[in-house]
PDB file of N, CA and C in Angstrom:
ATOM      1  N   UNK A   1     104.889 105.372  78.989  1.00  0.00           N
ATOM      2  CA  UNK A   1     104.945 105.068  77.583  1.00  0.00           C
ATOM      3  C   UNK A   1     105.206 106.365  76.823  1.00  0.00           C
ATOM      4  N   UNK A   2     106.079 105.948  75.941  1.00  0.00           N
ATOM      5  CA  UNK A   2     106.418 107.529  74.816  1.00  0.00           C
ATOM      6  C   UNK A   2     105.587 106.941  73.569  1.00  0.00           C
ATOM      7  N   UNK A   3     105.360 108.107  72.987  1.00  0.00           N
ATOM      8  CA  UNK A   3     105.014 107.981  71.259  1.00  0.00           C
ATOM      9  C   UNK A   3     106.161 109.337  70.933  1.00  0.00           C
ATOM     10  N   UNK A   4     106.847 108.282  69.595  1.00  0.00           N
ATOM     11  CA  UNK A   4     107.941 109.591  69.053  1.00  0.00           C
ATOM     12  C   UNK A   4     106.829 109.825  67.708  1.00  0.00           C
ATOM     13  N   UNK A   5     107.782 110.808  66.758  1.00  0.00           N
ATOM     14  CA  UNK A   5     106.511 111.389  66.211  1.00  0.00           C
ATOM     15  C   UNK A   5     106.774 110.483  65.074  1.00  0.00           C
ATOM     16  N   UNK A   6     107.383 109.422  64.643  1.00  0.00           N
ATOM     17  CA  UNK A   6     107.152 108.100  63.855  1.00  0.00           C
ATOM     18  C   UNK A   6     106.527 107.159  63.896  1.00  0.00           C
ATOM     19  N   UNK A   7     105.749 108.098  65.053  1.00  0.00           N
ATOM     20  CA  UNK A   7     104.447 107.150  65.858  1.00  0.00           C
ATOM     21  C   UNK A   7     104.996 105.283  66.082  1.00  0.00           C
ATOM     22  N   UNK A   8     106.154 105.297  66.975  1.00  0.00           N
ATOM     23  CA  UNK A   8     106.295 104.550  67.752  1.00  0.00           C
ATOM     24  C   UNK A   8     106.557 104.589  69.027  1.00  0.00           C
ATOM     25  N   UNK A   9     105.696 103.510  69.778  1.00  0.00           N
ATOM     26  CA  UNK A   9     105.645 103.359  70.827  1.00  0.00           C
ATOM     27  C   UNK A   9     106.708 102.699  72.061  1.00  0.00           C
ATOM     28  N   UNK A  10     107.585 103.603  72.687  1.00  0.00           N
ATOM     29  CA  UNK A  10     108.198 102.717  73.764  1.00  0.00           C
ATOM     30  C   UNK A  10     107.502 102.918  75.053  1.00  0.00           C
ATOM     31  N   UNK A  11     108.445 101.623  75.673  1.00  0.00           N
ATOM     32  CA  UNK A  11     107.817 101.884  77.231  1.00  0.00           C
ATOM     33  C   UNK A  11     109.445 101.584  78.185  1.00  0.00           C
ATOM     34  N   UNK A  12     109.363 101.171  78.753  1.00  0.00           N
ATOM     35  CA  UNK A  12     110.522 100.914  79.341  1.00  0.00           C
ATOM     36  C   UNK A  12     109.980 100.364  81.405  1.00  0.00           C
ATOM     37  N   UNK A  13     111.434  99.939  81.725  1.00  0.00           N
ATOM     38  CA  UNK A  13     110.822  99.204  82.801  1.00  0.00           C
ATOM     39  C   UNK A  13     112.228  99.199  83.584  1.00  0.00           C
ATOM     40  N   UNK A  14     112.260  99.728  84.874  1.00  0.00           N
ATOM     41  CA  UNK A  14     113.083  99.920  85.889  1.00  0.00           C
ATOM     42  C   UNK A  14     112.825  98.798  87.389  1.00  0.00           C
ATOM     43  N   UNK A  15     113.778  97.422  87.127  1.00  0.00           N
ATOM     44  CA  UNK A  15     113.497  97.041  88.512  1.00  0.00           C
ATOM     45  C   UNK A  15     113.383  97.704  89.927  1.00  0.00           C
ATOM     46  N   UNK A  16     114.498  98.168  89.899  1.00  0.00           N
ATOM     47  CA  UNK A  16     115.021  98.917  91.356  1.00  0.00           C
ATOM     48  C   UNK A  16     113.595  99.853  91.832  1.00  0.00           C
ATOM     49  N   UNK A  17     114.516 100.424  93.025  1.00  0.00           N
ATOM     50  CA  UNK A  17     113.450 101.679  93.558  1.00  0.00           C
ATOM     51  C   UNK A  17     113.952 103.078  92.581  1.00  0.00           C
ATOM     52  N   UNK A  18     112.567 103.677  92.499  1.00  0.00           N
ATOM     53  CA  UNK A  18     113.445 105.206  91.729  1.00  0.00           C
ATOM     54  C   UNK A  18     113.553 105.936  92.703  1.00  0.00           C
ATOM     55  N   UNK A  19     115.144 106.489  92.957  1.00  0.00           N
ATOM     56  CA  UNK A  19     115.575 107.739  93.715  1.00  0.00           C
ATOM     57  C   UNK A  19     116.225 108.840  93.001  1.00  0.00           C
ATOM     58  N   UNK A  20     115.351 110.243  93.108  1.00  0.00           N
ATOM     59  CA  UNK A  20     115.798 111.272  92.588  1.00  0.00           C
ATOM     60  C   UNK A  20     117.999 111.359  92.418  1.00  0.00           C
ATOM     61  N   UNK A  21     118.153 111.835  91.193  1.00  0.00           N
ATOM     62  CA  UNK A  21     119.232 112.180  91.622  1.00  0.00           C
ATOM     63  C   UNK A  21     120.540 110.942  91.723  1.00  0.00           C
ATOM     64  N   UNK A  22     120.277 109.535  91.749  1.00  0.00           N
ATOM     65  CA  UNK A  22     121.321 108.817  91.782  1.00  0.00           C
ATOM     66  C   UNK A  22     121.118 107.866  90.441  1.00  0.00           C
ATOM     67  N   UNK A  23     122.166 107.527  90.512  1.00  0.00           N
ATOM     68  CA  UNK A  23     122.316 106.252  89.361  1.00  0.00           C
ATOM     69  C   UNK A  23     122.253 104.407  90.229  1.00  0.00           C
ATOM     70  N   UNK A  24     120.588 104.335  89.169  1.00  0.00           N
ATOM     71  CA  UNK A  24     120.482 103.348  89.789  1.00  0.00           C
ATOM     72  C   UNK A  24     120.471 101.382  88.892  1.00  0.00           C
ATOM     73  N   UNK A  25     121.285 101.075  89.398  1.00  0.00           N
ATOM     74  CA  UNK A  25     122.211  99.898  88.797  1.00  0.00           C
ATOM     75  C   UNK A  25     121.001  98.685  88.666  1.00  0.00           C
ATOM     76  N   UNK A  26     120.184  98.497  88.899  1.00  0.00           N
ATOM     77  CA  UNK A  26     119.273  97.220  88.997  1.00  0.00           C
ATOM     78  C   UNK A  26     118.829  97.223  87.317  1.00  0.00           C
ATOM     79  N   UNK A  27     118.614  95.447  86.936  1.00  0.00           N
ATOM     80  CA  UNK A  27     117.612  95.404  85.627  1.00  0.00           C
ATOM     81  C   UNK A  27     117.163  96.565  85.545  1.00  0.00           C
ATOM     82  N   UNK A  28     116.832  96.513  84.059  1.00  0.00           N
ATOM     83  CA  UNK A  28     115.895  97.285  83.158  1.00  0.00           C
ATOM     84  C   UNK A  28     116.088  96.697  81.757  1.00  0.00           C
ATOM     85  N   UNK A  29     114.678  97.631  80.946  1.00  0.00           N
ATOM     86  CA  UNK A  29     114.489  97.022  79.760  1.00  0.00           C
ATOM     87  C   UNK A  29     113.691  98.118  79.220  1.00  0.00           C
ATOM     88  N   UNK A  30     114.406  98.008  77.779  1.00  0.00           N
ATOM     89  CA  UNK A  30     113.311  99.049  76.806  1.00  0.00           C
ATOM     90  C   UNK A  30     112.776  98.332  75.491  1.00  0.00           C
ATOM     91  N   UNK A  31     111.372  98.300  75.782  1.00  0.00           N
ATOM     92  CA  UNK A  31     110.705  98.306  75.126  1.00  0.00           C
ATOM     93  C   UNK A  31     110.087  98.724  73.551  1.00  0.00           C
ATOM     94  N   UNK A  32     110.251  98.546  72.508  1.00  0.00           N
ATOM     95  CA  UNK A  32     110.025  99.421  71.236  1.00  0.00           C
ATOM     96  C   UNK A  32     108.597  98.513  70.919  1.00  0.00           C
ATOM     97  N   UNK A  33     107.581  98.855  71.072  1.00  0.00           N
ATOM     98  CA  UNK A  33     106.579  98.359  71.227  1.00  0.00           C
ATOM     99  C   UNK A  33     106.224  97.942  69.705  1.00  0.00           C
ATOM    100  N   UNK A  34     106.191  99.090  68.945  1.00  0.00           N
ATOM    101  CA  UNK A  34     105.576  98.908  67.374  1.00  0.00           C
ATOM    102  C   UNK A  34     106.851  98.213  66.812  1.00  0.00           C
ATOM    103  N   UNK A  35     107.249  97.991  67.174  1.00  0.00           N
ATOM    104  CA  UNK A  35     108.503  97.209  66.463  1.00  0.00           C
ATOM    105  C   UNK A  35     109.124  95.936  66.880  1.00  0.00           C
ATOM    106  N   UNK A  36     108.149  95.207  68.516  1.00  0.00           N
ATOM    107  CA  UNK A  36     108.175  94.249  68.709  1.00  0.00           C
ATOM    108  C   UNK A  36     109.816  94.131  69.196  1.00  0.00           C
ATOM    109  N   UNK A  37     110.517  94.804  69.600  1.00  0.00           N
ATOM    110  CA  UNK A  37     111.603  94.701  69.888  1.00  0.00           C
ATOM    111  C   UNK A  37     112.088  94.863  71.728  1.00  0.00           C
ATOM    112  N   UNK A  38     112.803  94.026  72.229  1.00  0.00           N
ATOM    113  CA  UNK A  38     113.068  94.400  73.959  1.00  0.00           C
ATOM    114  C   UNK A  38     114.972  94.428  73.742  1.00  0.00           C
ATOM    115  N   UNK A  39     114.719  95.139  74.825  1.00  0.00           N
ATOM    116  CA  UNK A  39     116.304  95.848  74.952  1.00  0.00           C
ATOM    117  C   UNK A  39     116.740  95.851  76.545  1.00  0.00           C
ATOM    118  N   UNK A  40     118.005  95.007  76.889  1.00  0.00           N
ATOM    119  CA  UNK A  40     117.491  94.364  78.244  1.00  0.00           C
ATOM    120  C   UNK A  40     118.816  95.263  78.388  1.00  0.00           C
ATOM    121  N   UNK A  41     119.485  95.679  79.770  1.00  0.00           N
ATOM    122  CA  UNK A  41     120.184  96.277  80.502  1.00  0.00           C
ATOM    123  C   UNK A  41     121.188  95.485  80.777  1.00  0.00           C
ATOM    124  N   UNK A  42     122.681  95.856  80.396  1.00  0.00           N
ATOM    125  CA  UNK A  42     123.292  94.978  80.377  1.00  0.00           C
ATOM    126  C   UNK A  42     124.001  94.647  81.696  1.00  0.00           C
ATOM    127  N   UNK A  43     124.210  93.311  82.087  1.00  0.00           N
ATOM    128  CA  UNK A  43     124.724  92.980  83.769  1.00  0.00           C
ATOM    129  C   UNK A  43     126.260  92.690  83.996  1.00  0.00           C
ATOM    130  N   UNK A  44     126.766  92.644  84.733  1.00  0.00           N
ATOM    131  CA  UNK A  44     128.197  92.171  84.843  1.00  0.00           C
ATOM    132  C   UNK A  44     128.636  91.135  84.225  1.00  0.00           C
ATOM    133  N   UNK A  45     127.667  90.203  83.720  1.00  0.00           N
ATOM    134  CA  UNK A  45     128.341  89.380  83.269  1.00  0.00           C
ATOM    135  C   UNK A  45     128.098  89.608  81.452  1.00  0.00           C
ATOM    136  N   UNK A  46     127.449  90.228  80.973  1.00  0.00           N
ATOM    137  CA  UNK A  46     127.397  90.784  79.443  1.00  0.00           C
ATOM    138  C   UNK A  46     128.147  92.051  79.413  1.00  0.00           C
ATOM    139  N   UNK A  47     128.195  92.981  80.385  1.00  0.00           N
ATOM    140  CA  UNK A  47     129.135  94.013  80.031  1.00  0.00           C
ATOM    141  C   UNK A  47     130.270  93.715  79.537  1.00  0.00           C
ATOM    142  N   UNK A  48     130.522  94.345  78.148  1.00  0.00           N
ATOM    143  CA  UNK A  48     132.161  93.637  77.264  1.00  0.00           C
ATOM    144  C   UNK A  48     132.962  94.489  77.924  1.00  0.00           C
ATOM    145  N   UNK A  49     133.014  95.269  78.484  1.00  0.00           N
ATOM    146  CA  UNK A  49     134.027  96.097  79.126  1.00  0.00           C
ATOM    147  C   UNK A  49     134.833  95.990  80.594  1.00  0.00           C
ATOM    148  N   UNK A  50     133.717  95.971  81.408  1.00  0.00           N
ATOM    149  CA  UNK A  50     134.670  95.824  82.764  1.00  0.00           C
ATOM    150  C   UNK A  50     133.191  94.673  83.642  1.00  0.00           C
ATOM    151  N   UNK A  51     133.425  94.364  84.610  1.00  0.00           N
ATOM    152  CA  UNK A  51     132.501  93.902  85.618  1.00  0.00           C
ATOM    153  C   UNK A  51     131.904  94.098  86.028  1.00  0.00           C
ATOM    154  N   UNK A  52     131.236  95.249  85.723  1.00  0.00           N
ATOM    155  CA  UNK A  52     130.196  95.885  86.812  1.00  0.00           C
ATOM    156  C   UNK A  52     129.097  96.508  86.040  1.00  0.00           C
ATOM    157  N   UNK A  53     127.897  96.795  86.285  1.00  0.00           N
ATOM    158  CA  UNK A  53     126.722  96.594  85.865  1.00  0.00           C
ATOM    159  C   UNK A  53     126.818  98.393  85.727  1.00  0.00           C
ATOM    160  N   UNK A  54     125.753  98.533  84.324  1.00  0.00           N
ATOM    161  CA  UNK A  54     125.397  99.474  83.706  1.00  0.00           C
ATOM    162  C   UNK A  54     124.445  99.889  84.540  1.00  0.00           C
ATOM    163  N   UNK A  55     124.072 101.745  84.711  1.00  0.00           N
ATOM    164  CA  UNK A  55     122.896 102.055  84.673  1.00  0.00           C
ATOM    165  C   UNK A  55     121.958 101.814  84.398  1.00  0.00           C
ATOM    166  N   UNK A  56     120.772 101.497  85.072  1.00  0.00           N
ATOM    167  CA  UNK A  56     119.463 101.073  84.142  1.00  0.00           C
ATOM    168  C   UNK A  56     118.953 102.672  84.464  1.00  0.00           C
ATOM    169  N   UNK A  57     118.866 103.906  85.085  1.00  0.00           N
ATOM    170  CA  UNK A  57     118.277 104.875  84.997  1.00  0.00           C
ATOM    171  C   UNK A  57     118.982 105.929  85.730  1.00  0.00           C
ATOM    172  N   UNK A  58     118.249 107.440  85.483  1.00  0.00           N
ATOM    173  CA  UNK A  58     118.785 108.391  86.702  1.00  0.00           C
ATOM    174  C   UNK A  58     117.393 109.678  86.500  1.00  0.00           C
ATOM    175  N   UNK A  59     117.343 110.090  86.835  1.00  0.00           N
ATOM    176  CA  UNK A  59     116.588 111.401  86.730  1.00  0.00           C
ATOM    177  C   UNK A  59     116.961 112.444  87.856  1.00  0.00           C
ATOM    178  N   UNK A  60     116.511 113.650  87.726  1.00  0.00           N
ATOM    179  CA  UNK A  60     116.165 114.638  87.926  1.00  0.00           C
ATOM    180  C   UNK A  60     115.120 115.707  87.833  1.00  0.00           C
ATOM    181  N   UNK A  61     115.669 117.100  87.767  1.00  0.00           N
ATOM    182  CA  UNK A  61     114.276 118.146  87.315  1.00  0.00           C
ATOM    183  C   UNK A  61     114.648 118.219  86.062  1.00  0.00           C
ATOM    184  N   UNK A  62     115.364 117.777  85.320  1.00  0.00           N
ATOM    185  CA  UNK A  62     115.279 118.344  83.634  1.00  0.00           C
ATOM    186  C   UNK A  62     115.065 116.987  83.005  1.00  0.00           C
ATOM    187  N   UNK A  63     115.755 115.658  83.136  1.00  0.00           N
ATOM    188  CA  UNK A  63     115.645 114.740  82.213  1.00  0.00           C
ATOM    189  C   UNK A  63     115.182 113.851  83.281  1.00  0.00           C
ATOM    190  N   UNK A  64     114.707 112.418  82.519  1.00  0.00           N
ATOM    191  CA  UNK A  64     115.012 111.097  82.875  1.00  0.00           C
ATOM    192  C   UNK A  64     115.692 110.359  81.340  1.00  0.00           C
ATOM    193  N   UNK A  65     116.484 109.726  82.399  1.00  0.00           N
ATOM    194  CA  UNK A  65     117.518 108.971  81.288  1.00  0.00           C
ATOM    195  C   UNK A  65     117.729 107.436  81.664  1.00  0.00           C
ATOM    196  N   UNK A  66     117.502 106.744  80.310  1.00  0.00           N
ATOM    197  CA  UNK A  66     117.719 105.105  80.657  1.00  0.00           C
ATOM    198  C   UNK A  66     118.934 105.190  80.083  1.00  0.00           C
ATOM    199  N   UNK A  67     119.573 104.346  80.660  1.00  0.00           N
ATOM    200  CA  UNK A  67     121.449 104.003  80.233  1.00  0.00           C
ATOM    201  C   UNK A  67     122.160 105.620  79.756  1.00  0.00           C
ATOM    202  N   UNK A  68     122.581 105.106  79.186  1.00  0.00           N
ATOM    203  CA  UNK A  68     123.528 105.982  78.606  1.00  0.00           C
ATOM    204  C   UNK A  68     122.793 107.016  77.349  1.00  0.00           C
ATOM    205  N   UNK A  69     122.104 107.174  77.837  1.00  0.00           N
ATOM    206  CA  UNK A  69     120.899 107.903  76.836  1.00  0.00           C
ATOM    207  C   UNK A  69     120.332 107.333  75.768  1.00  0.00           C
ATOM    208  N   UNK A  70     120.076 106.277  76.218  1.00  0.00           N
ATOM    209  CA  UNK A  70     119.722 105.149  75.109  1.00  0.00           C
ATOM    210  C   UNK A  70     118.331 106.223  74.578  1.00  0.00           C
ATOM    211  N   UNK A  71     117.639 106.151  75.812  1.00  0.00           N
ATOM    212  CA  UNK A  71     116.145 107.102  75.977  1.00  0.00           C
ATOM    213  C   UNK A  71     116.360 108.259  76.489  1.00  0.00           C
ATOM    214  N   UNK A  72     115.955 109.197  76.583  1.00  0.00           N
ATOM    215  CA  UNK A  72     116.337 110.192  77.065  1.00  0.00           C
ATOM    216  C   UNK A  72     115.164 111.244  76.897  1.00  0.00           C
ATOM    217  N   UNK A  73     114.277 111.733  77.920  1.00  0.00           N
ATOM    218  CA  UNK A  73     113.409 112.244  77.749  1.00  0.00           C
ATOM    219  C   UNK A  73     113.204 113.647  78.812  1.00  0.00           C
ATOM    220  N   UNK A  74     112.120 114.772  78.303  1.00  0.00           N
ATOM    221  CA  UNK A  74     112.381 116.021  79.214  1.00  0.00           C
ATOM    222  C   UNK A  74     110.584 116.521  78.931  1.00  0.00           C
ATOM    223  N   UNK A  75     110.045 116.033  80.240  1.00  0.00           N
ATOM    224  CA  UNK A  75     108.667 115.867  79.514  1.00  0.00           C
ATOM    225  C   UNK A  75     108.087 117.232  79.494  1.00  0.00           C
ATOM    226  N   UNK A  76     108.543 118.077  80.371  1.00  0.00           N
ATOM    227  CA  UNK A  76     107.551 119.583  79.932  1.00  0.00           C
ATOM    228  C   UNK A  76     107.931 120.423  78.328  1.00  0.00           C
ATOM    229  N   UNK A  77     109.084 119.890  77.560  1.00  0.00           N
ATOM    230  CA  UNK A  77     109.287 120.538  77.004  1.00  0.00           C
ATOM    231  C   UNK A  77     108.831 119.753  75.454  1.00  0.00           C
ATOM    232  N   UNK A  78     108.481 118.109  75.664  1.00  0.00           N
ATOM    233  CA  UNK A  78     108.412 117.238  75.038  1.00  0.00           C
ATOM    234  C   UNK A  78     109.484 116.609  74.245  1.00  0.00           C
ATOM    235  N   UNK A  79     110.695 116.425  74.528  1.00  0.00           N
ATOM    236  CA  UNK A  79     112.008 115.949  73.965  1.00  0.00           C
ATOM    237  C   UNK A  79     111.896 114.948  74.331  1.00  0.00           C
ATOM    238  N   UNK A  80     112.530 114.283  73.667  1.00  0.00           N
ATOM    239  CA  UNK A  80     112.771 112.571  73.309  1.00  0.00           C
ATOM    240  C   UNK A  80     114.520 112.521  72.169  1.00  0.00           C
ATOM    241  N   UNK A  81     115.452 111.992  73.048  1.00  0.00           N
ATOM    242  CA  UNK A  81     116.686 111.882  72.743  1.00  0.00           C
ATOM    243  C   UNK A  81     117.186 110.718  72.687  1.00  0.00           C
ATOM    244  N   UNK A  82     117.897 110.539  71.534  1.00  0.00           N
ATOM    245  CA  UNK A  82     118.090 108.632  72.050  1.00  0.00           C
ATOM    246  C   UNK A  82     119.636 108.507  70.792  1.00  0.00           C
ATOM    247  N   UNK A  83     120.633 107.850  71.470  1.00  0.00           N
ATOM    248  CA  UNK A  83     121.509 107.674  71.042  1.00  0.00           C
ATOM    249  C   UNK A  83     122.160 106.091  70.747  1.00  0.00           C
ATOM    250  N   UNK A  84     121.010 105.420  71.099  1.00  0.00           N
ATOM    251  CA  UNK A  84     121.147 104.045  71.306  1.00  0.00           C
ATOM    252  C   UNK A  84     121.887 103.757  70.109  1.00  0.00           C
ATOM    253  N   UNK A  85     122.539 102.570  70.011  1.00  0.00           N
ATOM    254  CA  UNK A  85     123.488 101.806  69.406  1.00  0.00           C
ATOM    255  C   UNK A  85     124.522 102.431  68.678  1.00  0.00           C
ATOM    256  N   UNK A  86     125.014 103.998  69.325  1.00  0.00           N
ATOM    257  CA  UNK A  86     125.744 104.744  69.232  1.00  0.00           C
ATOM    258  C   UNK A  86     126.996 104.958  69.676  1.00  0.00           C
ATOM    259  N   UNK A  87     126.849 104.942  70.755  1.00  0.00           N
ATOM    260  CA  UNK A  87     127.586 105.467  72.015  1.00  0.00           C
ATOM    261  C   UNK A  87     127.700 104.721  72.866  1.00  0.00           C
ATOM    262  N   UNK A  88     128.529 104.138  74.113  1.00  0.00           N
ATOM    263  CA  UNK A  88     128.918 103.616  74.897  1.00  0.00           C
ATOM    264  C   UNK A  88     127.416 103.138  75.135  1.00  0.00           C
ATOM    265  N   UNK A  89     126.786 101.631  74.854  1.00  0.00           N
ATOM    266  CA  UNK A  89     125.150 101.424  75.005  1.00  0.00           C
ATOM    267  C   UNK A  89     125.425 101.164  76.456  1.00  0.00           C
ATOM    268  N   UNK A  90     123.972 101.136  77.744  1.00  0.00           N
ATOM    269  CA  UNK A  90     124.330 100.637  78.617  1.00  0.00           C
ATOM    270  C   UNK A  90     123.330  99.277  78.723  1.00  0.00           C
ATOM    271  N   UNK A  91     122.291  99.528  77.644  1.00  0.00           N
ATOM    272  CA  UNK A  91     121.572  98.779  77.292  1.00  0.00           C
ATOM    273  C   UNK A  91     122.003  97.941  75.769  1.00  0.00           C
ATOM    274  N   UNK A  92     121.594  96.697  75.947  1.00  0.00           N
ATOM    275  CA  UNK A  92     122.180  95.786  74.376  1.00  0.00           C
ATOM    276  C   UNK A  92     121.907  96.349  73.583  1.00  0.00           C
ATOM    277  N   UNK A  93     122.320  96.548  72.276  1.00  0.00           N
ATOM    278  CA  UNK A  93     121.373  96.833  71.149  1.00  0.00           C
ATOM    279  C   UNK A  93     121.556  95.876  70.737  1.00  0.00           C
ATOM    280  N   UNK A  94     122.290  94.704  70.782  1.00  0.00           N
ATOM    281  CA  UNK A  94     122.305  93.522  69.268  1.00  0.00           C
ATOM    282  C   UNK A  94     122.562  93.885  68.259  1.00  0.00           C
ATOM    283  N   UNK A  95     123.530  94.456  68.363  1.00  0.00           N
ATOM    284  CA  UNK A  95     123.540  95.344  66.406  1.00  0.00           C
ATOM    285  C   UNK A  95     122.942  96.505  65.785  1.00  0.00           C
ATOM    286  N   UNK A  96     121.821  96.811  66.552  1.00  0.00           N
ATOM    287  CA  UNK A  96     120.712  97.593  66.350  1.00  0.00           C
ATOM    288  C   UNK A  96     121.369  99.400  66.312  1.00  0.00           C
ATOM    289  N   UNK A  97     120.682 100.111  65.968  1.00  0.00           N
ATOM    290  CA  UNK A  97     120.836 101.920  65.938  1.00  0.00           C
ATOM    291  C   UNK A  97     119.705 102.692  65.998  1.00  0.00           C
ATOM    292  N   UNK A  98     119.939 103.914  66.549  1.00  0.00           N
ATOM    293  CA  UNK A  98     118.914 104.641  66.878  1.00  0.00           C
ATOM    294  C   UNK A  98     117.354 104.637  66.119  1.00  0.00           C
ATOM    295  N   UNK A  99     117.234 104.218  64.929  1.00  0.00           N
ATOM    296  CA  UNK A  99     116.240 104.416  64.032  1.00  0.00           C
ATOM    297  C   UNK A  99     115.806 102.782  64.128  1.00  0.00           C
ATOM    298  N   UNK A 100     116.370 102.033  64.497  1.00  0.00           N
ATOM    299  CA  UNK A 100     115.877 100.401  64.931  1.00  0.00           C
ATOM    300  C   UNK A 100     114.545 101.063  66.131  1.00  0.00           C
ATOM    301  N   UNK A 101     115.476 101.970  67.204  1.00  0.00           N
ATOM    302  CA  UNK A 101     114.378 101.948  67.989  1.00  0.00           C
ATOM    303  C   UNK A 101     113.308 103.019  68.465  1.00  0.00           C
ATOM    304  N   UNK A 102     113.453 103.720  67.542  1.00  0.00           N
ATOM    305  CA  UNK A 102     112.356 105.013  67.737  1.00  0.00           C
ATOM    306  C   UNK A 102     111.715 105.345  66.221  1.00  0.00           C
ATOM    307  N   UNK A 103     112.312 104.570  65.019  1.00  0.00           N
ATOM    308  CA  UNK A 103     111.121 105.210  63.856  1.00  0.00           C
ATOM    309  C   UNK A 103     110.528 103.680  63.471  1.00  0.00           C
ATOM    310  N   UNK A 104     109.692 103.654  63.391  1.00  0.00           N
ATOM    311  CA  UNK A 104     109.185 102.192  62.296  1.00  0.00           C
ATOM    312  C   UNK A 104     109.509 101.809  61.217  1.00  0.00           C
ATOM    313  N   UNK A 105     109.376 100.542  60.935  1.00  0.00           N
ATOM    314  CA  UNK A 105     110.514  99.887  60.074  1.00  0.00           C
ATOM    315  C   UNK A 105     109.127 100.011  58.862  1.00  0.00           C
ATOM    316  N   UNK A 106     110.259 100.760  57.877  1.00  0.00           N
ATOM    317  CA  UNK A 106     109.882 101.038  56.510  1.00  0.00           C
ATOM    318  C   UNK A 106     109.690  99.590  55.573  1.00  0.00           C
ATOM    319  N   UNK A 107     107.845  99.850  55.426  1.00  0.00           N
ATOM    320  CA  UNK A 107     107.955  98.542  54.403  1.00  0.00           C
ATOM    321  C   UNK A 107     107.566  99.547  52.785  1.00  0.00           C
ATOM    322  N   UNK A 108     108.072  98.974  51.970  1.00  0.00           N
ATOM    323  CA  UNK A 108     108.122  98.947  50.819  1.00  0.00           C
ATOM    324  C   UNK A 108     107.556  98.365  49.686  1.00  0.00           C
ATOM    325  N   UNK A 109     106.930  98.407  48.788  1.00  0.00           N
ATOM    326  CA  UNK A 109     106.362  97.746  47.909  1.00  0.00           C
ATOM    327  C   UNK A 109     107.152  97.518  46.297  1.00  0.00           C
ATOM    328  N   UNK A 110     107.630  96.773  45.596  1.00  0.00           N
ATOM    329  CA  UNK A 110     108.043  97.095  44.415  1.00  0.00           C
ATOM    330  C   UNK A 110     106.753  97.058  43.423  1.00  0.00           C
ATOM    331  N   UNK A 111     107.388  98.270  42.310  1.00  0.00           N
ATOM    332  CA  UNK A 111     106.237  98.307  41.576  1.00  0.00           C
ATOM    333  C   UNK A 111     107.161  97.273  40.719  1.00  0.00           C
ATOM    334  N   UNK A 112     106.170  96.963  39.397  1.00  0.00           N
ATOM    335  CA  UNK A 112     106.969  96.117  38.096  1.00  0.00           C
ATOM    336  C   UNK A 112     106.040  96.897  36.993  1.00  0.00           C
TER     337      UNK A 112
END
């Protein structure tokens, strides 16, 4: 689980096995917890582009990364990167953009 400093909460969820170092193609889903929102990994048959299934993850010694940096995190240094509904998603957004899923949704009051 992350907390960004808009104090929202994701989590995220990798079917497959995790192996250092490769890109691994199975479900996944991200989570925006305070915002009640899921973000599912898109499969061959929702990919608008070609046939074949998106990254759901990869890591190494510097990052772990869901999709296409939807999430993107580097925990000794505490970074949290996210480009979601930006950039080539590998995960859905539904319309959605980066501030859908890492700041909390601004409520407002009118005065009169």
């Amino acid at each position: 689980m992350i907390k960004t400093v808009h104090n929202v909460y994701l989590a995220t969820y990798y079917s497959g096995k995790y192996t250092k170092s490769e890109t691994m193609i199975h479900p996944g889903l991200i989570f925006a917890l305070t915002n009640n929102k899921i973000f599912e990994l898109h499969t061959p048959v929702t990919n608008p582009t070609t046939n074949r299934a998106f990254r759901g993850m990869i890591y190494d010694e510097f990052f772990m990364i869901w999709g296409n940096a939807e999430v993107r995190i580097r925990a000794n240094d505490k970074i949290l990167f996210s480009n979601f509904g930006i950039a080539a998603s590998f995960f859905n957004p539904r319309g959605k953009k980066v501030n859908d899923l890492i700041c909390e949704e601004e409520r407002r009051e009118v005065e009169y």
